[in-house]
Protein backbone atom coordinates (compact mmCIF):
# COMPACT_ATOMS: atom_id res chain seq x y z
CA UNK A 1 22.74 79.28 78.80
CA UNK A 2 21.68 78.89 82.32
CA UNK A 3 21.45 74.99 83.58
CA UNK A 4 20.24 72.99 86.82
CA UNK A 5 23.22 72.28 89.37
CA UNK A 6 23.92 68.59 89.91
CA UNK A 7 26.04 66.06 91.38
CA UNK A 8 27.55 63.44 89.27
CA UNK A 9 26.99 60.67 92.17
CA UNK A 10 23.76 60.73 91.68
CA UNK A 11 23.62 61.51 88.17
CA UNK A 12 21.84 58.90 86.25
CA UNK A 13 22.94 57.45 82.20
CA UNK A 14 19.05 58.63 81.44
CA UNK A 15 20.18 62.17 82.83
CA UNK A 16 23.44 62.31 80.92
CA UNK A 17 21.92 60.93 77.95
CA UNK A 18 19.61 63.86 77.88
CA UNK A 19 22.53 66.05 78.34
CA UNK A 20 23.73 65.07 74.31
CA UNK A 21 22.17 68.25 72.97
CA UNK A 22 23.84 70.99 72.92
CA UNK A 23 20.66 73.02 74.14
CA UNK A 24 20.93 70.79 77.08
CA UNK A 25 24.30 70.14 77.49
CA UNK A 26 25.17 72.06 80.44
CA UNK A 27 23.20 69.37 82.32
CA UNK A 28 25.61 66.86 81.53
CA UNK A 29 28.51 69.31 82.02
CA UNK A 30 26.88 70.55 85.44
CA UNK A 31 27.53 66.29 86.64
CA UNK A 32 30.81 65.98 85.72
CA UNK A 33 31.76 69.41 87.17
CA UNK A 34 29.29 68.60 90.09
CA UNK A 35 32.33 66.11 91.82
CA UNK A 36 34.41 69.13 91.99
CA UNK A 37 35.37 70.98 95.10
CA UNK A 38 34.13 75.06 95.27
CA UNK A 39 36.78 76.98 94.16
CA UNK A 40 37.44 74.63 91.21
CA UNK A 41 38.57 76.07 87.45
CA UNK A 42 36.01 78.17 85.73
CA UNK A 43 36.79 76.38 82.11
CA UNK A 44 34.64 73.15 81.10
CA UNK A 45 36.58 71.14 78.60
CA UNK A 46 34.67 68.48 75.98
CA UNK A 47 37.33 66.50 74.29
CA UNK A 48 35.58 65.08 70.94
CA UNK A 49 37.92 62.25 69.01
CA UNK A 50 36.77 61.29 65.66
CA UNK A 51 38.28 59.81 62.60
CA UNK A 52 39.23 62.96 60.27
CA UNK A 53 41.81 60.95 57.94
CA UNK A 54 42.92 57.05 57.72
CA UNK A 55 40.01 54.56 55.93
CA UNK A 56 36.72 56.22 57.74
CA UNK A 57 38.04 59.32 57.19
CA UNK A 58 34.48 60.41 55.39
CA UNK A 59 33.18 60.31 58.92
CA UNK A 60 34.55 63.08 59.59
CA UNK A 61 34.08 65.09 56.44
CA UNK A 62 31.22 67.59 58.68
CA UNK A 63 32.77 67.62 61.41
CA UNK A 64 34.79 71.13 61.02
CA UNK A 65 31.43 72.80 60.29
CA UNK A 66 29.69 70.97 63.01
CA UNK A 67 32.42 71.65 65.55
CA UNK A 68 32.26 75.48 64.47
CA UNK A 69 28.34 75.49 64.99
CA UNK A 70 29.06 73.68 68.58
CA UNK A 71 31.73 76.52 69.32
CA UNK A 72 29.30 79.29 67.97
CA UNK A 73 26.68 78.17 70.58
CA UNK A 74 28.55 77.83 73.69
CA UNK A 75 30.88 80.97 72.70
CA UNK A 76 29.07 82.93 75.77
CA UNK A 77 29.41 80.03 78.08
CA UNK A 78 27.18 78.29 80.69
CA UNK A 79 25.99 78.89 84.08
CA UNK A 80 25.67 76.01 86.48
CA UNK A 81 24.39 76.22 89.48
CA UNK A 82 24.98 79.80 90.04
CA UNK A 83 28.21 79.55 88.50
CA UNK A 84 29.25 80.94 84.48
CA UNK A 85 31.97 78.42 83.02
CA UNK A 86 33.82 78.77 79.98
CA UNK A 87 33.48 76.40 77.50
CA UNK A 88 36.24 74.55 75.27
CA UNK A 89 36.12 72.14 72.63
CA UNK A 90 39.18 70.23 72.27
CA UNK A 91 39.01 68.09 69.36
CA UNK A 92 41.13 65.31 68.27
CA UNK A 93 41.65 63.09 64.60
CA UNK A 94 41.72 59.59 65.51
CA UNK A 95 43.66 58.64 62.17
CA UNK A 96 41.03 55.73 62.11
CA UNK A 97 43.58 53.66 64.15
CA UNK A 98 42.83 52.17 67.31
CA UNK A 99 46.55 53.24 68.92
CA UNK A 100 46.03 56.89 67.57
CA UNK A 101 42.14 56.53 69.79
CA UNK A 102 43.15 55.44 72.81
CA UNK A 103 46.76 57.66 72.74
CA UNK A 104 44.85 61.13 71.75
CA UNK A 105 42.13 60.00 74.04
CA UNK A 106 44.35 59.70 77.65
CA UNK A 107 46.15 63.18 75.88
CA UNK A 108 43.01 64.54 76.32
CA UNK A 109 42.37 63.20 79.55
CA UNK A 110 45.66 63.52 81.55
CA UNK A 111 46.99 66.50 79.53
CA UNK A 112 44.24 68.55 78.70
CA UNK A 113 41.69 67.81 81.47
CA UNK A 114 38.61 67.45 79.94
CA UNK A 115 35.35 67.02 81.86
CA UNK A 116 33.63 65.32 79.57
CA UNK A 117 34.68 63.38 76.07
CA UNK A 118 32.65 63.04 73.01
CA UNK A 119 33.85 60.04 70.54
CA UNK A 120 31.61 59.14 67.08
CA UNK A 121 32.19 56.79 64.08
CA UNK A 122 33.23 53.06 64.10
CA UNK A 123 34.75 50.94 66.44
CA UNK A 124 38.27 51.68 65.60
CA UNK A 125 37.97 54.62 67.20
CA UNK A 126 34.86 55.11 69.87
CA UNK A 127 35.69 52.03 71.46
CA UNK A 128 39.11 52.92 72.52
CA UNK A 129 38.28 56.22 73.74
CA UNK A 130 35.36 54.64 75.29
CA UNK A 131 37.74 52.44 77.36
CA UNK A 132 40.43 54.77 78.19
CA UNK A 133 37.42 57.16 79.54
CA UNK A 134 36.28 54.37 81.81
CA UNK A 135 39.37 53.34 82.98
CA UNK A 136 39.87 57.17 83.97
CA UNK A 137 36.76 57.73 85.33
CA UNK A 138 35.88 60.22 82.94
CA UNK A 139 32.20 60.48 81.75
CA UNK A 140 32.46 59.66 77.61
CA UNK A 141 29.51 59.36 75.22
CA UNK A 142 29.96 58.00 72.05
CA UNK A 143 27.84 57.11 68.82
CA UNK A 144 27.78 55.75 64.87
CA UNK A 145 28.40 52.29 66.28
CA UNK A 146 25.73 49.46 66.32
CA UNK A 147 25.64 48.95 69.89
CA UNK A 148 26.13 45.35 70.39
CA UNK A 149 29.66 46.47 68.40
CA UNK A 150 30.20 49.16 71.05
CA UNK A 151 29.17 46.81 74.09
CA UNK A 152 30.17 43.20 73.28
CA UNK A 153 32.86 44.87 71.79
CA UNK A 154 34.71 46.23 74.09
CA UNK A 155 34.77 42.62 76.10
CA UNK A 156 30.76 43.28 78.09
CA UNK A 157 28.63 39.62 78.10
CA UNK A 158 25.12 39.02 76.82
CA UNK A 159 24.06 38.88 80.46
CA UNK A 160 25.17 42.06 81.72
CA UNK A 161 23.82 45.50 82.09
CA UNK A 162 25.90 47.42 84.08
CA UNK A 163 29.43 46.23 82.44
CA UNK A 164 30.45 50.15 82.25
CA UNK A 165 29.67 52.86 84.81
CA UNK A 166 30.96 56.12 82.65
CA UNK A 167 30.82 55.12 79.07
CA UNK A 168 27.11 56.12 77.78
CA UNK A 169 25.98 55.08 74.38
CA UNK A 170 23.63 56.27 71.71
CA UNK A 171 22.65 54.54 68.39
CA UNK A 172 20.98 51.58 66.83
CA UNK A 173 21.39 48.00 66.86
CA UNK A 174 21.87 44.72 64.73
CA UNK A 175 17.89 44.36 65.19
CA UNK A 176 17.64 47.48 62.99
CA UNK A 177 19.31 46.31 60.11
CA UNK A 178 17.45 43.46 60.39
CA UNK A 179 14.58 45.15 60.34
CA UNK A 180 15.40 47.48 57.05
CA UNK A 181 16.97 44.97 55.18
CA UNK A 182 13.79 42.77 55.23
CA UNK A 183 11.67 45.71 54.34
CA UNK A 184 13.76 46.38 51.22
CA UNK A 185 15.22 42.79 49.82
CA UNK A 186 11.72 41.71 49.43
CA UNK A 187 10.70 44.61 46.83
CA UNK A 188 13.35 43.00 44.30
CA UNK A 189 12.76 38.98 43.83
CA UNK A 190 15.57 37.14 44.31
CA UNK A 191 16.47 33.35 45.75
CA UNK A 192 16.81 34.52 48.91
CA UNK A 193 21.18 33.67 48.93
CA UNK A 194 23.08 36.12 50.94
CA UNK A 195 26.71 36.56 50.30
CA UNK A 196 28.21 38.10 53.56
CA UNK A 197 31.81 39.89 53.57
CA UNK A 198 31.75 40.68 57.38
CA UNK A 199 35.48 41.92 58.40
CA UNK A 200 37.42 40.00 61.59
CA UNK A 201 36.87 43.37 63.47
CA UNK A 202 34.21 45.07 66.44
CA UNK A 203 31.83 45.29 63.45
CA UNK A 204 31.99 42.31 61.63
CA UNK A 205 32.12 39.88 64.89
CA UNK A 206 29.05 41.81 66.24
CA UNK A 207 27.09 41.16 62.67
CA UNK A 208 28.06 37.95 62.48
CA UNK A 209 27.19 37.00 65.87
CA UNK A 210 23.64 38.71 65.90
CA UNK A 211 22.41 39.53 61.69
CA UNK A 212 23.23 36.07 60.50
CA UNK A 213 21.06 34.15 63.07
CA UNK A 214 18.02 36.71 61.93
CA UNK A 215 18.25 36.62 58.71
CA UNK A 216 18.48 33.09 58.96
CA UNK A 217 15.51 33.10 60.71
CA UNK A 218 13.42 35.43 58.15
CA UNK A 219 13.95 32.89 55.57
CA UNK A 220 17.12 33.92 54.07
CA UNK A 221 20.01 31.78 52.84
CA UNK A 222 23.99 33.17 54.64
CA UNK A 223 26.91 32.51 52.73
CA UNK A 224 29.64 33.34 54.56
CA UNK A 225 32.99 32.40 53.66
CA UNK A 226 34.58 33.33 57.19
CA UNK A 227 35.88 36.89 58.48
CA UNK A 228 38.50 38.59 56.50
CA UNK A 229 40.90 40.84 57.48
CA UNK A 230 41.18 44.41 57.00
CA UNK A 231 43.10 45.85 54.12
CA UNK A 232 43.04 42.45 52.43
CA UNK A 233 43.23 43.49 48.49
CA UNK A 234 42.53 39.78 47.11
CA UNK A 235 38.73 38.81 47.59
CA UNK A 236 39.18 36.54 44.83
CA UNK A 237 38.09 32.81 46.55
CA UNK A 238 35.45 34.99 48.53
CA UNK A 239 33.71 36.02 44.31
CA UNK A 240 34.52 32.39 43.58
CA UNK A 241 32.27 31.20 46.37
CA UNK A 242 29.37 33.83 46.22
CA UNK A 243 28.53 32.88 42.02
CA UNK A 244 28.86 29.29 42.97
CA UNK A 245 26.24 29.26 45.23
CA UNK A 246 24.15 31.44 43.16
CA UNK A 247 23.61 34.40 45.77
CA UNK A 248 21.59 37.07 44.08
CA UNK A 249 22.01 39.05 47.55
CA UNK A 250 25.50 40.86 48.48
CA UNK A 251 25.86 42.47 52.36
CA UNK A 252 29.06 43.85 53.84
CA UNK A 253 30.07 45.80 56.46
CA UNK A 254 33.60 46.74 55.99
CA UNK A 255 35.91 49.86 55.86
CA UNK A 256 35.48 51.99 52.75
CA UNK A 257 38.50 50.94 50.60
CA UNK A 258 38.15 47.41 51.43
CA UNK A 259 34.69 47.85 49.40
CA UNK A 260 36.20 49.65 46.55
CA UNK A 261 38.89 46.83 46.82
CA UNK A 262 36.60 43.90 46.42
CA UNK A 263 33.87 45.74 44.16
CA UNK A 264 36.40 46.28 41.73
CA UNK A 265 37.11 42.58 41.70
CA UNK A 266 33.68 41.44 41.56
CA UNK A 267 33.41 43.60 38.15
CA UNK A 268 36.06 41.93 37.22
CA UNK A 269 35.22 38.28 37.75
CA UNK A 270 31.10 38.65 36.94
CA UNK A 271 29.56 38.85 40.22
CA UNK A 272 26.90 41.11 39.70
CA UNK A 273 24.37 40.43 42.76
CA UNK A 274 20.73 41.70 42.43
CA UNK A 275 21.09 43.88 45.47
CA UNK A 276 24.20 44.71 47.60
CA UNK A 277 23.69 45.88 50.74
CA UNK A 278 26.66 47.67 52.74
CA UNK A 279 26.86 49.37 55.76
CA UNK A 280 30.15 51.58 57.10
CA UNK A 281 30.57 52.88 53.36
CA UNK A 282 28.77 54.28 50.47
CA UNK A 283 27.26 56.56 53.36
CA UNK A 284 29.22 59.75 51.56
CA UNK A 285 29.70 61.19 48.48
CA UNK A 286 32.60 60.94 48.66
CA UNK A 287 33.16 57.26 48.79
CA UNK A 288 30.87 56.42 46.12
CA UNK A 289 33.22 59.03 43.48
CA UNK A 290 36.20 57.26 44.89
CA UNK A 291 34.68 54.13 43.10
CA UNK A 292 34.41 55.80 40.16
CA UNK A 293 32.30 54.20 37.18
CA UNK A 294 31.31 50.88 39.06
CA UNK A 295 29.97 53.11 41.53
CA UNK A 296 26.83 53.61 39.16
CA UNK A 297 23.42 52.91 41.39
CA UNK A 298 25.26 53.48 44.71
CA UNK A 299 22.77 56.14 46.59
CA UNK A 300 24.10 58.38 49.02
CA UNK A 301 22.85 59.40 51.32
CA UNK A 302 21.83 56.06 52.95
CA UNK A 303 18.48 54.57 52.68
CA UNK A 304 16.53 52.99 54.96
CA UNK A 305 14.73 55.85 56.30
CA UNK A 306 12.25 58.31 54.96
CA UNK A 307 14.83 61.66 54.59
CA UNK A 308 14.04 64.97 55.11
CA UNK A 309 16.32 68.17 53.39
CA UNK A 310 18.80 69.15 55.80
CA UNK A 311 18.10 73.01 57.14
CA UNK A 312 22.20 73.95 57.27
CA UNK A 313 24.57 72.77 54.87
CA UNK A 314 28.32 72.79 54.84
CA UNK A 315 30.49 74.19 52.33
CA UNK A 316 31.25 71.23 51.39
CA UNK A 317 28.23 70.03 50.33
CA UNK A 318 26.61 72.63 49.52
CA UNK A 319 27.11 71.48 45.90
CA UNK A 320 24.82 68.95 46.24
CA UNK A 321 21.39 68.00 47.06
CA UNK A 322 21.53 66.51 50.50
CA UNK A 323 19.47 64.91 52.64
CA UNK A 324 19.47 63.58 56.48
CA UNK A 325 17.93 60.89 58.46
CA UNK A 326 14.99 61.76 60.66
CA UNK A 327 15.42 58.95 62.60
CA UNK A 328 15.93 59.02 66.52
CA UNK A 329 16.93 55.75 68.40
CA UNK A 330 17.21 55.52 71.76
CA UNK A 331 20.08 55.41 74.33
CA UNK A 332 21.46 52.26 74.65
CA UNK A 333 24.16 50.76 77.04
CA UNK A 334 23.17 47.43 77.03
CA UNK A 335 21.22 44.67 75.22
CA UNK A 336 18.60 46.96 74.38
CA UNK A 337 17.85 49.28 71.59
CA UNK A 338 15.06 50.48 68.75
CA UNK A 339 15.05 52.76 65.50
CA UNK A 340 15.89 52.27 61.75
CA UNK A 341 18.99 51.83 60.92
CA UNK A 342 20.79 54.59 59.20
CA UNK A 343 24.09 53.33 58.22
CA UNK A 344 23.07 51.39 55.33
CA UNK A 345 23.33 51.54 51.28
CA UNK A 346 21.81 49.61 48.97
CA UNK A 347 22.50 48.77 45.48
CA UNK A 348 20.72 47.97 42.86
CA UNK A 349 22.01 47.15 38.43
CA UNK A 350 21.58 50.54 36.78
CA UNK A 351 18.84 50.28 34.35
């Protein structure tokens, strides 16, 4: 795969952005080798952290096949500016635990030597890696995180645009779920009551912060009966609030077995909402069986987005009819960002 040379001082976040694919990634490779001195090794390293067990562990389900694909392609290497490189993938299971992130990420850093990181799938473990890549100086490009979660975050202000200089994202915003949730609520008629079980983490403060005020302004009703914390297993007062106000609309963002947690108890106590809404789980298969019978009228994949059938399939899930977003937001590293948002599952009563 023959690429461009380049210098990584004057290598731009458009230019590395473009560098995501793996037909193109050489160009991104080509900057971070670019700062190099002639003579330098002849091995590019991409360190890529995700969570492959913990509570978003069903993030990671594809990523063995995806990583082999990856491997597959660059097997014969890249040349760069004149130059063939070897190219190895180190990859990395974040245990969906902040510590584990930001420890495997500086391993991969200071003990492997990567040139360039890769990091994908909730805060509690892109953001982490994201920091510990800036505070290296390594380039790091991350995604699966609303990006006001990703940038606000990881400590940025509303009024900046330059808050990192080698952490690049890519993925939607709040303004996206905004966007599909008020395309979809309105095809069921309900009161317009929202009962919101946004978590006390990156997530749930960036939701809270940025959703609430829109829906809000779109006519809707928030009940919100504060942030929770993660792995709380008694959403009891939370039920006892949402059927006393009525709300015939349920949306959460929270890890997957706090869902199956407080779904279970919502059976349990009669709150049956017209639609639920969540985001960060029922994305998988594999978190809608772990729910077991009161999973019934969970879809997955997510919805949102007009799907398309998926070319490849895994092992996996090649037992199953699949299906895959054809949606393609832009880059975004600050306040700034377009495209349907594709981390979403709704529910609706079983007939």
């Amino acid at each position: 795969m023959e690429t461009p040379p380049s210098s990584f001082g004057t290598f731009t976040r458009r230019r590395l952005l473009q560098g995501i694919g793996l037909g193109t990634a050489g160009l991104a490779l080509g900057a971070c080798k670019g700062a190099e001195q002639p003579g330098g090794s002849d091995t590019l390293k991409i360190g890529f952290v995700s969570p492959r067990t913990g509570p978003a562990a069903s993030f990671g389900e594809p990523d063995s096949y995806v990583l082999e694909l990856a491997r597959k392609k660059l097997a014969e290497g890249l040349t760069i500016g004149g130059t063939r490189y070897e190219v190895v993938v180190v990859d990395k299971d974040s245990q969906s635990n902040p510590q584990r992130s930001a420890q495997v990420a500086n391993d991969l850093i200071n003990s492997d030597g990567v040139d360039l990181m890769l990091t994908t799938s909730t805060p509690e473990t892109v953001n982490p890696v994201s920091d510990a890549c800036e505070a290296a100086g390594v380039p790091c490009i991350s995604t699966v995180v609303p990006w006001q979660a990703w940038y606000f975050g990881r400590g940025a202000e509303p009024d900046q645009t330059d808050a990192y200089k080698y952490t690049f994202h890519f993925c939607f915003g709040v303004e996206q779920f905004h966007s599909a949730y008020t395309h979809l609520w309105p095809q069921v008629e309900t009161n317009k009551k929202v009962a919101v079980m946004w978590p006390n983490d990156s997530d749930g403060n960036a939701i809270r912060a940025s959703l609430g005020p829109m829906l809000e302004k779109s006519g809707y009703t928030i009940v919100d009966p504060g942030a929770y914390t993660n792995g709380s297993n008694d959403y009891s007062a939370q039920i006892a609030k949402f059927k006393a106000e009525g709300c015939e609309i349920f949306s959460t963002f929270p890890i997957p077995s706090d869902f199956a947690t407080f779904w279970r108890q919502a059976a349990q106590q009669g709150f049956r909402p017209k639609i639920a809404q969540a985001a960060k789980t029922g994305l998988f298969p594999s978190q809608v069986e772990a729910l077991g019978d009161i999973g019934a009228g969970w879809p997955a994949p997510p919805t949102g987005h007009r799907p398309t059938r998926t070319p490849r399939r895994s092992p996996a899930s090649a037992r199953r009819p699949s299906a895959t977003a054809t949606s393609r937001p832009p880059a975004s590293s600050g306040p700034s960002s377009s495209g349907p948002a594709s981390r979403c599952s709704t529910w609706r009563p079983p007939r």
